[in-house]
PDB file of N, CA and C in Angstrom:
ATOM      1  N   UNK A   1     -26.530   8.967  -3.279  1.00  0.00           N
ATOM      2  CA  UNK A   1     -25.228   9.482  -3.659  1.00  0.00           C
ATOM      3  C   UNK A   1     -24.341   8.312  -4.086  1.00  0.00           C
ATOM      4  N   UNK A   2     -23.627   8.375  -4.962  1.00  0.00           N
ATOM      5  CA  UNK A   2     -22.889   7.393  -5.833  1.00  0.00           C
ATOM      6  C   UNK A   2     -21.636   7.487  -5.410  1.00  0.00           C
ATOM      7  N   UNK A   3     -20.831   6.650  -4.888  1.00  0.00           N
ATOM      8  CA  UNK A   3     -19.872   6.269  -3.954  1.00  0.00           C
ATOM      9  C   UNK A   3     -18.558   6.315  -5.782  1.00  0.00           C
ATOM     10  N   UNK A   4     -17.703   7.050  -5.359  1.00  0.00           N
ATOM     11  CA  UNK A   4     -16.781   7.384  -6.311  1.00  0.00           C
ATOM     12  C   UNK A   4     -15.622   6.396  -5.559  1.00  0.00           C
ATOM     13  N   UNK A   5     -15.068   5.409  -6.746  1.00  0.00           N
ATOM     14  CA  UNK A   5     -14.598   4.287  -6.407  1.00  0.00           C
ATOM     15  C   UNK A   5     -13.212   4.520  -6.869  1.00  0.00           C
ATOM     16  N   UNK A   6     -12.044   4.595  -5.817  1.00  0.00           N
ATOM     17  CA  UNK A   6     -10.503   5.364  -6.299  1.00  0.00           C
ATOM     18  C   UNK A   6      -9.866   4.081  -6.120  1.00  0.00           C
ATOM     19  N   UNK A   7      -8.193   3.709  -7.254  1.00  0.00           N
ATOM     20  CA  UNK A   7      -7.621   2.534  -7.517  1.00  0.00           C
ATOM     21  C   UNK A   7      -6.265   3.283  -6.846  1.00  0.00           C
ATOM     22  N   UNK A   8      -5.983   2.213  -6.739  1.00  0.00           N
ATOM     23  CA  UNK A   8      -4.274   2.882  -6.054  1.00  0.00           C
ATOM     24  C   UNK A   8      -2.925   1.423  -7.324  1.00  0.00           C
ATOM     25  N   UNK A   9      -1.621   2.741  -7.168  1.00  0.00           N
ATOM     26  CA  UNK A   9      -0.760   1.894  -7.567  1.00  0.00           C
ATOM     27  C   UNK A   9       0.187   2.199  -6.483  1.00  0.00           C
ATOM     28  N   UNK A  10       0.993   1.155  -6.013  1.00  0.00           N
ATOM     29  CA  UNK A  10       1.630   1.157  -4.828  1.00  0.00           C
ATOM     30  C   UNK A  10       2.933   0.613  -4.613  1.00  0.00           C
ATOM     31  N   UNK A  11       3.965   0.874  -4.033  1.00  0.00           N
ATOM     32  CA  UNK A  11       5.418   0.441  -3.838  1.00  0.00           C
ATOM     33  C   UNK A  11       5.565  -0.322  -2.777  1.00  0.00           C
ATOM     34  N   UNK A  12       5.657  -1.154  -2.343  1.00  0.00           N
ATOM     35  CA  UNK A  12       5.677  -1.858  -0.914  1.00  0.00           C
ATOM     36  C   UNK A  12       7.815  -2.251  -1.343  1.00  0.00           C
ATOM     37  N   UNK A  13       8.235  -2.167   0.079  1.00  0.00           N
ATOM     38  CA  UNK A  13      10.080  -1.974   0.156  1.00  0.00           C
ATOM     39  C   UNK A  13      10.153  -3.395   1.389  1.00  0.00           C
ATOM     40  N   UNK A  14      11.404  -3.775   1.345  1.00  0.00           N
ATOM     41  CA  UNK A  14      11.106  -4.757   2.269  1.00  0.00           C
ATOM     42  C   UNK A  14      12.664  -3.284   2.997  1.00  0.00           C
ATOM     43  N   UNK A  15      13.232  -4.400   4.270  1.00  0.00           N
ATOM     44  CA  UNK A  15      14.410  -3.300   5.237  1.00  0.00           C
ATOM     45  C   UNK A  15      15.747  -3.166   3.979  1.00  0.00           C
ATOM     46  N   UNK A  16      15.829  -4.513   3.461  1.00  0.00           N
ATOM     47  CA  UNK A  16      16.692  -4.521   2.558  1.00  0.00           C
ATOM     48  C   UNK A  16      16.570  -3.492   1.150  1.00  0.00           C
ATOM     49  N   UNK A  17      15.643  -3.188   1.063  1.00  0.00           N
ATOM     50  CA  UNK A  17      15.015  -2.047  -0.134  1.00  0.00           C
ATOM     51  C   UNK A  17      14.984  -2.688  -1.723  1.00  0.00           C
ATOM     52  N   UNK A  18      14.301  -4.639  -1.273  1.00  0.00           N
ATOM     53  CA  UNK A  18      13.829  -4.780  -2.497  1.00  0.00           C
ATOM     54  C   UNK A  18      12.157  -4.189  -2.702  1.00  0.00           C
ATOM     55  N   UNK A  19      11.942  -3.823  -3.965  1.00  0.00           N
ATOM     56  CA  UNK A  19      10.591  -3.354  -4.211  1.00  0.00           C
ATOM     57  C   UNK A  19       9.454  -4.811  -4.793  1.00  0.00           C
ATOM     58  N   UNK A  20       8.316  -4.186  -4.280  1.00  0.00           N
ATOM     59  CA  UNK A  20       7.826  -4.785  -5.266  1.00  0.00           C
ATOM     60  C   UNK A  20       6.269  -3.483  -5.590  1.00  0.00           C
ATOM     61  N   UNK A  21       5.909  -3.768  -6.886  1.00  0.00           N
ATOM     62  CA  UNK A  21       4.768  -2.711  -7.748  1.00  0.00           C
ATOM     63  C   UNK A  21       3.661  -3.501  -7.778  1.00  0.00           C
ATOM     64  N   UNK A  22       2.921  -2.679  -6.992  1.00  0.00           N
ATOM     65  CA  UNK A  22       1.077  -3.421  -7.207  1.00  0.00           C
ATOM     66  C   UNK A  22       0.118  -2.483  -7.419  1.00  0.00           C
ATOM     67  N   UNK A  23      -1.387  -3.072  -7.719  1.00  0.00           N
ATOM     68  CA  UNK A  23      -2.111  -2.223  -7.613  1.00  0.00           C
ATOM     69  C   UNK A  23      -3.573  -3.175  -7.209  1.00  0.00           C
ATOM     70  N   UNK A  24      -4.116  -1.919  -6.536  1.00  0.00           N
ATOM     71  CA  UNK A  24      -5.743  -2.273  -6.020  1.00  0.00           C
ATOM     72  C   UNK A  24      -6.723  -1.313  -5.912  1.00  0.00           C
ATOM     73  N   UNK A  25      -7.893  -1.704  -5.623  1.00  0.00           N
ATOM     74  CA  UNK A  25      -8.765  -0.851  -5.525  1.00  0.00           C
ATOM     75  C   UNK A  25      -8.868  -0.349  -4.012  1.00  0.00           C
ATOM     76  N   UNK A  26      -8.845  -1.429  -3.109  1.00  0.00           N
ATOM     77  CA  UNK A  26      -8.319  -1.207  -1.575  1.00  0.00           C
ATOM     78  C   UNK A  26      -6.999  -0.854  -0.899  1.00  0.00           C
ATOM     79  N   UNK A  27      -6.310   0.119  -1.202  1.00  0.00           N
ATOM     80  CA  UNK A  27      -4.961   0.573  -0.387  1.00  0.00           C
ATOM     81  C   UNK A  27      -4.260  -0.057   1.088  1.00  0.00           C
ATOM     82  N   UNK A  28      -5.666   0.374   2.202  1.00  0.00           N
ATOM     83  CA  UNK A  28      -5.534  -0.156   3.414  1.00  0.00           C
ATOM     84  C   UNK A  28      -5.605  -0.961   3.194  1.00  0.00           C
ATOM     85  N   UNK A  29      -6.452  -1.978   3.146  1.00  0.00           N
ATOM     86  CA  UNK A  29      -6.566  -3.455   2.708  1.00  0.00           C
ATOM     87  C   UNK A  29      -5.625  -4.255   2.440  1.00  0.00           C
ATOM     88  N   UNK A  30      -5.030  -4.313   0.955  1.00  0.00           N
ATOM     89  CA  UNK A  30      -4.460  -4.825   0.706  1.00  0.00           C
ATOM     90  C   UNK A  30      -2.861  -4.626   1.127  1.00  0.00           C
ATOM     91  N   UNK A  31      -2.228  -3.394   1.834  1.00  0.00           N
ATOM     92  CA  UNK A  31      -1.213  -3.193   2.823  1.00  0.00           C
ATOM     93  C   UNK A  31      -1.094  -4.249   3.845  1.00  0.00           C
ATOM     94  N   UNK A  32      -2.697  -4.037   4.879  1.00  0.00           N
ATOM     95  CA  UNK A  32      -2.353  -5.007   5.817  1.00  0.00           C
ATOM     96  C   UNK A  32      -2.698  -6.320   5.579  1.00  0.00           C
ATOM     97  N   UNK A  33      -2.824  -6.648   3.999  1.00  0.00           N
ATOM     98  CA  UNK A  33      -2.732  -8.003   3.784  1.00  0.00           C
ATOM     99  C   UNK A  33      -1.477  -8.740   3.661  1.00  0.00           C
ATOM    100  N   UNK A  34      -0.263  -7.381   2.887  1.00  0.00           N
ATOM    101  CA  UNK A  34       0.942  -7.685   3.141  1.00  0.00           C
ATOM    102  C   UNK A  34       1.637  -7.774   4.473  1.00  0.00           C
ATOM    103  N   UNK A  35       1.043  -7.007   5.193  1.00  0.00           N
ATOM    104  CA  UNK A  35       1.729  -7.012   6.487  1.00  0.00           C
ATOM    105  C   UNK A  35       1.713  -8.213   7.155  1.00  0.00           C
ATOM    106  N   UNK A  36       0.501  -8.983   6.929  1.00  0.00           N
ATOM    107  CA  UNK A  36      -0.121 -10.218   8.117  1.00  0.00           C
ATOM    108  C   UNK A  36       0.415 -11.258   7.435  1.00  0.00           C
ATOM    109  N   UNK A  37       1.387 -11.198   6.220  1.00  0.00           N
ATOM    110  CA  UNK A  37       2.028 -12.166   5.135  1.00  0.00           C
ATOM    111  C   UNK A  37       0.347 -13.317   4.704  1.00  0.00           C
ATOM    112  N   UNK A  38      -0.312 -12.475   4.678  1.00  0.00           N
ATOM    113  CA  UNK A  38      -1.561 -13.128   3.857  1.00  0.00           C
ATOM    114  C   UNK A  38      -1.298 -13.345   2.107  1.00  0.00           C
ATOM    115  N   UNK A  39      -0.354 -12.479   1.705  1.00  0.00           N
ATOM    116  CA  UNK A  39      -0.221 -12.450   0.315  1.00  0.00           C
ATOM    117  C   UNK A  39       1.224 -13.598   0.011  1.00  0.00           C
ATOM    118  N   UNK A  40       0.458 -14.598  -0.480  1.00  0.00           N
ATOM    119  CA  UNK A  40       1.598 -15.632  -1.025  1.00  0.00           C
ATOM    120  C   UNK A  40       2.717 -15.156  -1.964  1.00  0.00           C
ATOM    121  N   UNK A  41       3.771 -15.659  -2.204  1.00  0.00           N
ATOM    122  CA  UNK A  41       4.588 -15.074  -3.338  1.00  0.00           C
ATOM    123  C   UNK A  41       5.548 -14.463  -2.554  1.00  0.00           C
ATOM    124  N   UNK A  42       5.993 -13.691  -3.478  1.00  0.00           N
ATOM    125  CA  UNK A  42       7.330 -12.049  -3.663  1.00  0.00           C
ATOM    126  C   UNK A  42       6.773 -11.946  -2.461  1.00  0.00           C
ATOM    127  N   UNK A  43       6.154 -11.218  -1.745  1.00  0.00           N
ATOM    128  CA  UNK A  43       6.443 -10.425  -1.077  1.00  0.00           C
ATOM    129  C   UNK A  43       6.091 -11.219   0.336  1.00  0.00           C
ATOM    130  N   UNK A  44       5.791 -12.013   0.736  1.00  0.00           N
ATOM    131  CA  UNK A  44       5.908 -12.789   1.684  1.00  0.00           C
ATOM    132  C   UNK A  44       7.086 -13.820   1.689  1.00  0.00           C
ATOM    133  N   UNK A  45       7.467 -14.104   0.791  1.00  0.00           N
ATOM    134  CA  UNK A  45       8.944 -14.762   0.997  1.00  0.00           C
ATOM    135  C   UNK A  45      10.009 -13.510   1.610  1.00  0.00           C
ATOM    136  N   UNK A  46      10.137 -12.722   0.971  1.00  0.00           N
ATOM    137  CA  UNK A  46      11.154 -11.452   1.026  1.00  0.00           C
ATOM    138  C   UNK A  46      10.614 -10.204   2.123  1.00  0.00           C
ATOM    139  N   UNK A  47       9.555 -10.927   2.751  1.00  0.00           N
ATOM    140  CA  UNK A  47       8.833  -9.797   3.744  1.00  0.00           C
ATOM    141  C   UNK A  47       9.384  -8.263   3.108  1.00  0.00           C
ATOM    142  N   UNK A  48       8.557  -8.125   2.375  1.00  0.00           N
ATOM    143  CA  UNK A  48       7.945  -7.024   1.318  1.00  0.00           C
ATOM    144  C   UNK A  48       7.263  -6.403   2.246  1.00  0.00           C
ATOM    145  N   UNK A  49       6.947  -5.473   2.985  1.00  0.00           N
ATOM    146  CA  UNK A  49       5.607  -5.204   3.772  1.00  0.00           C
ATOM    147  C   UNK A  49       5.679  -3.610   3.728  1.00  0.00           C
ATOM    148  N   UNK A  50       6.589  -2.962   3.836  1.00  0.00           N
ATOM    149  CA  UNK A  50       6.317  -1.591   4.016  1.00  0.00           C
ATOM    150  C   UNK A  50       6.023  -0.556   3.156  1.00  0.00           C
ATOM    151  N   UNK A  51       5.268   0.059   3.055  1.00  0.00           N
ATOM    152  CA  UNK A  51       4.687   0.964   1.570  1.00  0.00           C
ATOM    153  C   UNK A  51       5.370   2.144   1.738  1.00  0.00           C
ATOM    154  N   UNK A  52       5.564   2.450   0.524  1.00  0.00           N
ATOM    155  CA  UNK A  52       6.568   3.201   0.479  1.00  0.00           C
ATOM    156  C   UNK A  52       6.640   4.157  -0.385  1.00  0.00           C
ATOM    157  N   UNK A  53       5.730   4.376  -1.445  1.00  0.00           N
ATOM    158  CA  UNK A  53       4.969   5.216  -2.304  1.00  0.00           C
ATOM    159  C   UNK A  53       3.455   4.708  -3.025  1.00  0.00           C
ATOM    160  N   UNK A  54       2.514   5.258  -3.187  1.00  0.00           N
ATOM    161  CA  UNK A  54       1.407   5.280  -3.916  1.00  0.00           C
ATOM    162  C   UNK A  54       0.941   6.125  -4.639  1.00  0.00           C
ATOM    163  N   UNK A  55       0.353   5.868  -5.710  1.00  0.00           N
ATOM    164  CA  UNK A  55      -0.561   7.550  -6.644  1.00  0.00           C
ATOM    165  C   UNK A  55      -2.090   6.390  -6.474  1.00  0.00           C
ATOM    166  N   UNK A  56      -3.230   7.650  -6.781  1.00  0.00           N
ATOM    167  CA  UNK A  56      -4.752   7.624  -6.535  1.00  0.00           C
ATOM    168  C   UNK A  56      -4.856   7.464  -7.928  1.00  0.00           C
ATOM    169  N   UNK A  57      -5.652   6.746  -8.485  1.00  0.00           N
ATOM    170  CA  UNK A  57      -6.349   6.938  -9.373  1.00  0.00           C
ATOM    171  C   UNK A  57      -8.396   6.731  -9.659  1.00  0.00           C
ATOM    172  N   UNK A  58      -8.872   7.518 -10.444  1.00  0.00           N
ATOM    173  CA  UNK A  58     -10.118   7.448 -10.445  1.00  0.00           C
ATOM    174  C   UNK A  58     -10.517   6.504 -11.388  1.00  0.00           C
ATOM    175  N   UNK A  59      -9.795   5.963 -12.199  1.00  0.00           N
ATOM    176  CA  UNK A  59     -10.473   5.113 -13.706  1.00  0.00           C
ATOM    177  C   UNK A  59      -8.976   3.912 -13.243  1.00  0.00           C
ATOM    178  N   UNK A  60      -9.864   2.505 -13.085  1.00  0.00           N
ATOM    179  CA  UNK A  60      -9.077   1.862 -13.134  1.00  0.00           C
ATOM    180  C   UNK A  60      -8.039   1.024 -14.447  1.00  0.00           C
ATOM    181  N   UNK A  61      -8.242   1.617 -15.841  1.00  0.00           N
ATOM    182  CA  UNK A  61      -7.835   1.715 -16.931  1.00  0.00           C
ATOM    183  C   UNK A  61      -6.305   2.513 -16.746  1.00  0.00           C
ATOM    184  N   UNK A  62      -6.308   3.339 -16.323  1.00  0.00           N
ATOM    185  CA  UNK A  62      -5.227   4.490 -16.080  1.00  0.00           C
ATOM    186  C   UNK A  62      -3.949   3.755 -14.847  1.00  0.00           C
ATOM    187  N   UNK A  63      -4.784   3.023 -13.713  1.00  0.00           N
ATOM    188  CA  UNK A  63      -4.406   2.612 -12.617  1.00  0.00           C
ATOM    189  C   UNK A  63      -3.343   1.439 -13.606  1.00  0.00           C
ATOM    190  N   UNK A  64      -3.852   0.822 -14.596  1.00  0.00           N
ATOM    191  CA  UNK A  64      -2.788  -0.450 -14.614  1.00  0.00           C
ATOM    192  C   UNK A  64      -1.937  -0.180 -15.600  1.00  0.00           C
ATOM    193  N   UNK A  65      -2.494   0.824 -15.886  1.00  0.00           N
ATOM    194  CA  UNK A  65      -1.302   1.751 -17.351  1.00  0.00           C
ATOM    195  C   UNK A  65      -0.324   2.159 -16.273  1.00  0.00           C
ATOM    196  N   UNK A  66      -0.790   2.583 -15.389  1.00  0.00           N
ATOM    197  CA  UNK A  66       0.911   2.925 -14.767  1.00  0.00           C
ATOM    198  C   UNK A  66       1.332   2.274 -13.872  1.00  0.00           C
ATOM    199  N   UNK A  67       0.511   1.052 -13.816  1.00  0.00           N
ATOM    200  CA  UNK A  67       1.184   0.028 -12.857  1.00  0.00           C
ATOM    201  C   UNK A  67       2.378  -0.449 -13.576  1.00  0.00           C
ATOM    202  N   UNK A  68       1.719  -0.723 -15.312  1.00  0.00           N
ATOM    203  CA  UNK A  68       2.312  -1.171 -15.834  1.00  0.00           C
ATOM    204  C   UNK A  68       3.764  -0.860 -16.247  1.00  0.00           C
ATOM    205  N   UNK A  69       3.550   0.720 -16.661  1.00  0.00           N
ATOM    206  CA  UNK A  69       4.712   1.656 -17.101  1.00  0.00           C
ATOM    207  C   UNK A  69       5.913   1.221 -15.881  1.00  0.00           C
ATOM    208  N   UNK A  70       4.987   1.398 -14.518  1.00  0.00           N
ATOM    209  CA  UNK A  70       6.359   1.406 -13.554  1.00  0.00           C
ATOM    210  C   UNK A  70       6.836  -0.002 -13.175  1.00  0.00           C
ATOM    211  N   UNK A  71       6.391  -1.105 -13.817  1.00  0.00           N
ATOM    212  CA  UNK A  71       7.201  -2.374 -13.128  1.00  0.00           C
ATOM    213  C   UNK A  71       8.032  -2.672 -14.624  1.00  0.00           C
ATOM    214  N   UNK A  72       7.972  -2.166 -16.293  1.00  0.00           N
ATOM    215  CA  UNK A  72       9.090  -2.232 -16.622  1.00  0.00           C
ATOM    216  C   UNK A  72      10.541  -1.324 -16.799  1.00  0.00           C
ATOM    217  N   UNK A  73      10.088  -0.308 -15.392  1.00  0.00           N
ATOM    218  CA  UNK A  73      11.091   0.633 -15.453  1.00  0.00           C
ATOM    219  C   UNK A  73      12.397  -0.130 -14.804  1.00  0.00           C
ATOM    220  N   UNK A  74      13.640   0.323 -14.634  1.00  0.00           N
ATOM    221  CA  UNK A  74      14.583  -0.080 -14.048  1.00  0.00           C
ATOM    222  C   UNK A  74      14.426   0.478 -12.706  1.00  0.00           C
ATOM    223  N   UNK A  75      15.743  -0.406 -11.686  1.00  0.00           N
ATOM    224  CA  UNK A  75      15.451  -0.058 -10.418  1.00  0.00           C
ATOM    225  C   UNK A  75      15.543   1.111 -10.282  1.00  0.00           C
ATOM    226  N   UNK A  76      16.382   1.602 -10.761  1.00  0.00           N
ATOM    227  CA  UNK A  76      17.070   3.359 -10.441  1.00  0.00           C
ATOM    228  C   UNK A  76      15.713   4.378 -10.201  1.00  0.00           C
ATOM    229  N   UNK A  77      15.173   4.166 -11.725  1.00  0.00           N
ATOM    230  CA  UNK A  77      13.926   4.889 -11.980  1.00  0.00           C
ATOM    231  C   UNK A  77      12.819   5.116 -10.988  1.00  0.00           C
ATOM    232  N   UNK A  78      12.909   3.560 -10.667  1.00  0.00           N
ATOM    233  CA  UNK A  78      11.759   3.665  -9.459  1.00  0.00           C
ATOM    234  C   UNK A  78      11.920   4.034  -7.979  1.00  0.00           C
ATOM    235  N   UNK A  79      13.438   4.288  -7.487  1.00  0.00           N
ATOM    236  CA  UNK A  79      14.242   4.320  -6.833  1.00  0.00           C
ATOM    237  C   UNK A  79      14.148   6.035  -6.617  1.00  0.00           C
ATOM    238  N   UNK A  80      14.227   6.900  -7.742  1.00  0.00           N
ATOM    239  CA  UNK A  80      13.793   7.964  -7.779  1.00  0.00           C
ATOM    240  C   UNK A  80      12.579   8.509  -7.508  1.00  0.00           C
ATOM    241  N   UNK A  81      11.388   8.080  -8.180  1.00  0.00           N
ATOM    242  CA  UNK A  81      10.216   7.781  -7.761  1.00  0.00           C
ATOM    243  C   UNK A  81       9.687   8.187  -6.394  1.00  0.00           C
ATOM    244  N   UNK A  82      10.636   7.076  -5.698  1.00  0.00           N
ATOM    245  CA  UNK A  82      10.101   6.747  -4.628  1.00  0.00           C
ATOM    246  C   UNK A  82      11.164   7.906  -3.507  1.00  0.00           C
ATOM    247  N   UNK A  83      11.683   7.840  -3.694  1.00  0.00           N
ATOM    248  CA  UNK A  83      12.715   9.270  -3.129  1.00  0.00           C
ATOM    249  C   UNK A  83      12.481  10.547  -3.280  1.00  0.00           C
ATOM    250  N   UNK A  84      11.372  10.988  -4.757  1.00  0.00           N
ATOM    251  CA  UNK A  84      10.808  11.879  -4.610  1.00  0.00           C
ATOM    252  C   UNK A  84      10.243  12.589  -3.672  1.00  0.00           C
ATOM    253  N   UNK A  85       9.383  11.480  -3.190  1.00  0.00           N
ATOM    254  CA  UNK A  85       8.108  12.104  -2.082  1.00  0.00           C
ATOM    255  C   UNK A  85       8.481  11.220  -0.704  1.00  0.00           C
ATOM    256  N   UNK A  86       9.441  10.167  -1.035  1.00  0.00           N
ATOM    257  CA  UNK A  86       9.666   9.534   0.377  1.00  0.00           C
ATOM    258  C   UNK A  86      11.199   9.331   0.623  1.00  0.00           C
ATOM    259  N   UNK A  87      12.084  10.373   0.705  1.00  0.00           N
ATOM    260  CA  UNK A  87      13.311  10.506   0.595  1.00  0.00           C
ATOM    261  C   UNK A  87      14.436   9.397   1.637  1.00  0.00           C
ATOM    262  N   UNK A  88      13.535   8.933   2.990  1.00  0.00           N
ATOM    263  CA  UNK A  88      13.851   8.118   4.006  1.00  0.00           C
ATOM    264  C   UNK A  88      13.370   6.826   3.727  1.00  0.00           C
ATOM    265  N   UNK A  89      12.501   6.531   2.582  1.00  0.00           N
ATOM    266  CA  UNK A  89      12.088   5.479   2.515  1.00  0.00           C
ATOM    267  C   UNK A  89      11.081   4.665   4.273  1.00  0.00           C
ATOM    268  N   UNK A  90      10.168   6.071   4.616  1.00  0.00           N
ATOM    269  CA  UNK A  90       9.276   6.254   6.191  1.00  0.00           C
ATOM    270  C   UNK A  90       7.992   4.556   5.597  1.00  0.00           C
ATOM    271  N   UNK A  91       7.962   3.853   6.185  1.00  0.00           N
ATOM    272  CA  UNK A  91       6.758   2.681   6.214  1.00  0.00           C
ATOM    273  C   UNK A  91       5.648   3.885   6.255  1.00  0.00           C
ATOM    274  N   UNK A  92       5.004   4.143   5.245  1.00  0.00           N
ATOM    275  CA  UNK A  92       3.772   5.219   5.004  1.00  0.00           C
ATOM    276  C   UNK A  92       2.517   4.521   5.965  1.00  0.00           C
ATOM    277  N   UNK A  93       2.558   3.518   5.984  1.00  0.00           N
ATOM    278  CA  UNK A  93       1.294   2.822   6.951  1.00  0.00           C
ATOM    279  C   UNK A  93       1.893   1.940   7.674  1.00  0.00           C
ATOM    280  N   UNK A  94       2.791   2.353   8.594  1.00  0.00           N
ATOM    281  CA  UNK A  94       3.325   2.154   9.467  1.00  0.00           C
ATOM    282  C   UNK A  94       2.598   1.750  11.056  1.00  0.00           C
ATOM    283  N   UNK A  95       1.504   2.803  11.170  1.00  0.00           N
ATOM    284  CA  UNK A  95       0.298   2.525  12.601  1.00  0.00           C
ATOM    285  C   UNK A  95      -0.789   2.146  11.530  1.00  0.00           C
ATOM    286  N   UNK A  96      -0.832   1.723  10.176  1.00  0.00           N
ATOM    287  CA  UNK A  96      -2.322   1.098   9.645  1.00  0.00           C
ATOM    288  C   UNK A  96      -2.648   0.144  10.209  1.00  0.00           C
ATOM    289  N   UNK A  97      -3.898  -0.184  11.076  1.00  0.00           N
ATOM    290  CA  UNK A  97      -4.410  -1.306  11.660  1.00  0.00           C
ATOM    291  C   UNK A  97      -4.391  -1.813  13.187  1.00  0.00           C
ATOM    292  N   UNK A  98      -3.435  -0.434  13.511  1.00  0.00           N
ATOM    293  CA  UNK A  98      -3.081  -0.204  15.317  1.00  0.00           C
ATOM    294  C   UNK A  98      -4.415   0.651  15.592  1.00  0.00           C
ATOM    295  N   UNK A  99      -4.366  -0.024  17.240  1.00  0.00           N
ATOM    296  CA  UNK A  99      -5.524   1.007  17.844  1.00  0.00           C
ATOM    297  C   UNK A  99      -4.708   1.469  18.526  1.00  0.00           C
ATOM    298  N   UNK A 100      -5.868   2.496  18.892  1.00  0.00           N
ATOM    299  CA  UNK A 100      -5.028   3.861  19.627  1.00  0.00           C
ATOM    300  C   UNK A 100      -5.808   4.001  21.294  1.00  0.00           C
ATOM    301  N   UNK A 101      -5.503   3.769  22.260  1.00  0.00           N
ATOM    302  CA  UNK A 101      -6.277   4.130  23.440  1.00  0.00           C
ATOM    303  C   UNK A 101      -8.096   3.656  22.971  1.00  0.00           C
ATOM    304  N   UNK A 102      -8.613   4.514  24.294  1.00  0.00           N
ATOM    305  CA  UNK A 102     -10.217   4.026  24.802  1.00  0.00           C
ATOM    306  C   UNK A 102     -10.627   4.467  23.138  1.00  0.00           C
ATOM    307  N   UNK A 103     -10.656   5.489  22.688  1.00  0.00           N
ATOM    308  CA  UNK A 103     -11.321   5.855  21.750  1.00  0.00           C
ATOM    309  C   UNK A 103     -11.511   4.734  20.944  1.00  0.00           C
ATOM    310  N   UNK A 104     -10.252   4.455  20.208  1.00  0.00           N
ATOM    311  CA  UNK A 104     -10.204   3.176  19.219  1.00  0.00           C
ATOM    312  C   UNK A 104     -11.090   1.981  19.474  1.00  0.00           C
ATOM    313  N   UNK A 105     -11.229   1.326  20.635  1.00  0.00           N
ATOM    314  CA  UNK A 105     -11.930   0.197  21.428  1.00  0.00           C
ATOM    315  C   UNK A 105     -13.178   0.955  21.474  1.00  0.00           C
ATOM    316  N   UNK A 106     -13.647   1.962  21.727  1.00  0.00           N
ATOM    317  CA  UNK A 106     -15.204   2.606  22.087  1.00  0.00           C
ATOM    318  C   UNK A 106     -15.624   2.555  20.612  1.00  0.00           C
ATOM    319  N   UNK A 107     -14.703   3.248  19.550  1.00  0.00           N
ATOM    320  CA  UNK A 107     -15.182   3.149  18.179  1.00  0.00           C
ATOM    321  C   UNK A 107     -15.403   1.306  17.901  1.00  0.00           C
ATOM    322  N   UNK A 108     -14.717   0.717  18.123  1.00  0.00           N
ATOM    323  CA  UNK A 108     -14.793  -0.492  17.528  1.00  0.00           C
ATOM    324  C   UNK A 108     -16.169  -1.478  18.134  1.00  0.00           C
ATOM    325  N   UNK A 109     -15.812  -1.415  19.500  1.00  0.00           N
ATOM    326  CA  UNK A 109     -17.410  -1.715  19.965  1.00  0.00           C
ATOM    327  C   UNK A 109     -19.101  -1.120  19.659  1.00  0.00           C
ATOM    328  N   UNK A 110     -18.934  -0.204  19.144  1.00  0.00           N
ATOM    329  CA  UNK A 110     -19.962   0.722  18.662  1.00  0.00           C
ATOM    330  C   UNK A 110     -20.755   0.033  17.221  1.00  0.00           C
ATOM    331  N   UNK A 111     -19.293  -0.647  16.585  1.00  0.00           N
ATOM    332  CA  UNK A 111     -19.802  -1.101  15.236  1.00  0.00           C
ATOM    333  C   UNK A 111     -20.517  -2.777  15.505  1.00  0.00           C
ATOM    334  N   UNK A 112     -20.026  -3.039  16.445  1.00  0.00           N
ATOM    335  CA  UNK A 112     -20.728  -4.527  16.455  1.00  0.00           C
ATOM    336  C   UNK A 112     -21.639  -4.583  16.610  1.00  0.00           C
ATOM    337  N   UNK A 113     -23.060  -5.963  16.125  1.00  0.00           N
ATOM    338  CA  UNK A 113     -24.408  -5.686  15.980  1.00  0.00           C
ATOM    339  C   UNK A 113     -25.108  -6.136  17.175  1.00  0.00           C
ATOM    340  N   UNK A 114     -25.616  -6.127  17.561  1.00  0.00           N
ATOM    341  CA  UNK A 114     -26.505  -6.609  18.730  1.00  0.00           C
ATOM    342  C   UNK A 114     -27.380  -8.095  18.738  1.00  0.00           C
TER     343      UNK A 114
END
């Protein structure tokens, strides 16, 4: 079975509600890369970290067409955007990368190799 490979374009907000527009093929990933300030630049100077809107895409051709479209929009625009579907401006992966009780630790030990 052929593993169907989805691109994300993404809003990361810092508390102050500067934006910044990215895109990847890894969502989780590259979130808690912002989070751990692994990502040099914008968004580790300005602790950028909280996501704050994303769209899926299947063809990564499409993914940077509207990466693109949306980083020469004005703030307002994107401001809307993002108020659409996230009206509070909520950290969307907010518990990404938290464990949760025994389960979380039983899952995680399970994967290590012997």
């Amino acid at each position: 079975m052929k593993f169907k490979r989805r691109f994300y374009v993404y809003i990361l907000a810092s508390k102050s509600r500067r934006l910044y527009v990215g895109m990847t093929n890894s969502l989780f990933g590259r979130v808690l890369q912002h989070k751990a300030g692994e990502m040099e630049g914008f968004t580790k100077r300005y602790r950028i970290v909280r996501l704050v809107y994303f769209e899926t895409f299947r063809f990564v051709n499409n993914c940077i067409a509207r990466e693109t479209e949306i980083k020469k929009w004005r703030r307002s625009k994107k401001v809307a955007l993002i108020e659409g579907t996230n009206p509070t401006w909520e950290d969307l992966a907010a518990d990404w990368g938290k464990t949760f009780g025994p389960m979380a630790v039983k899952a995680d030990s399970s994967l290590r190799s012997e």
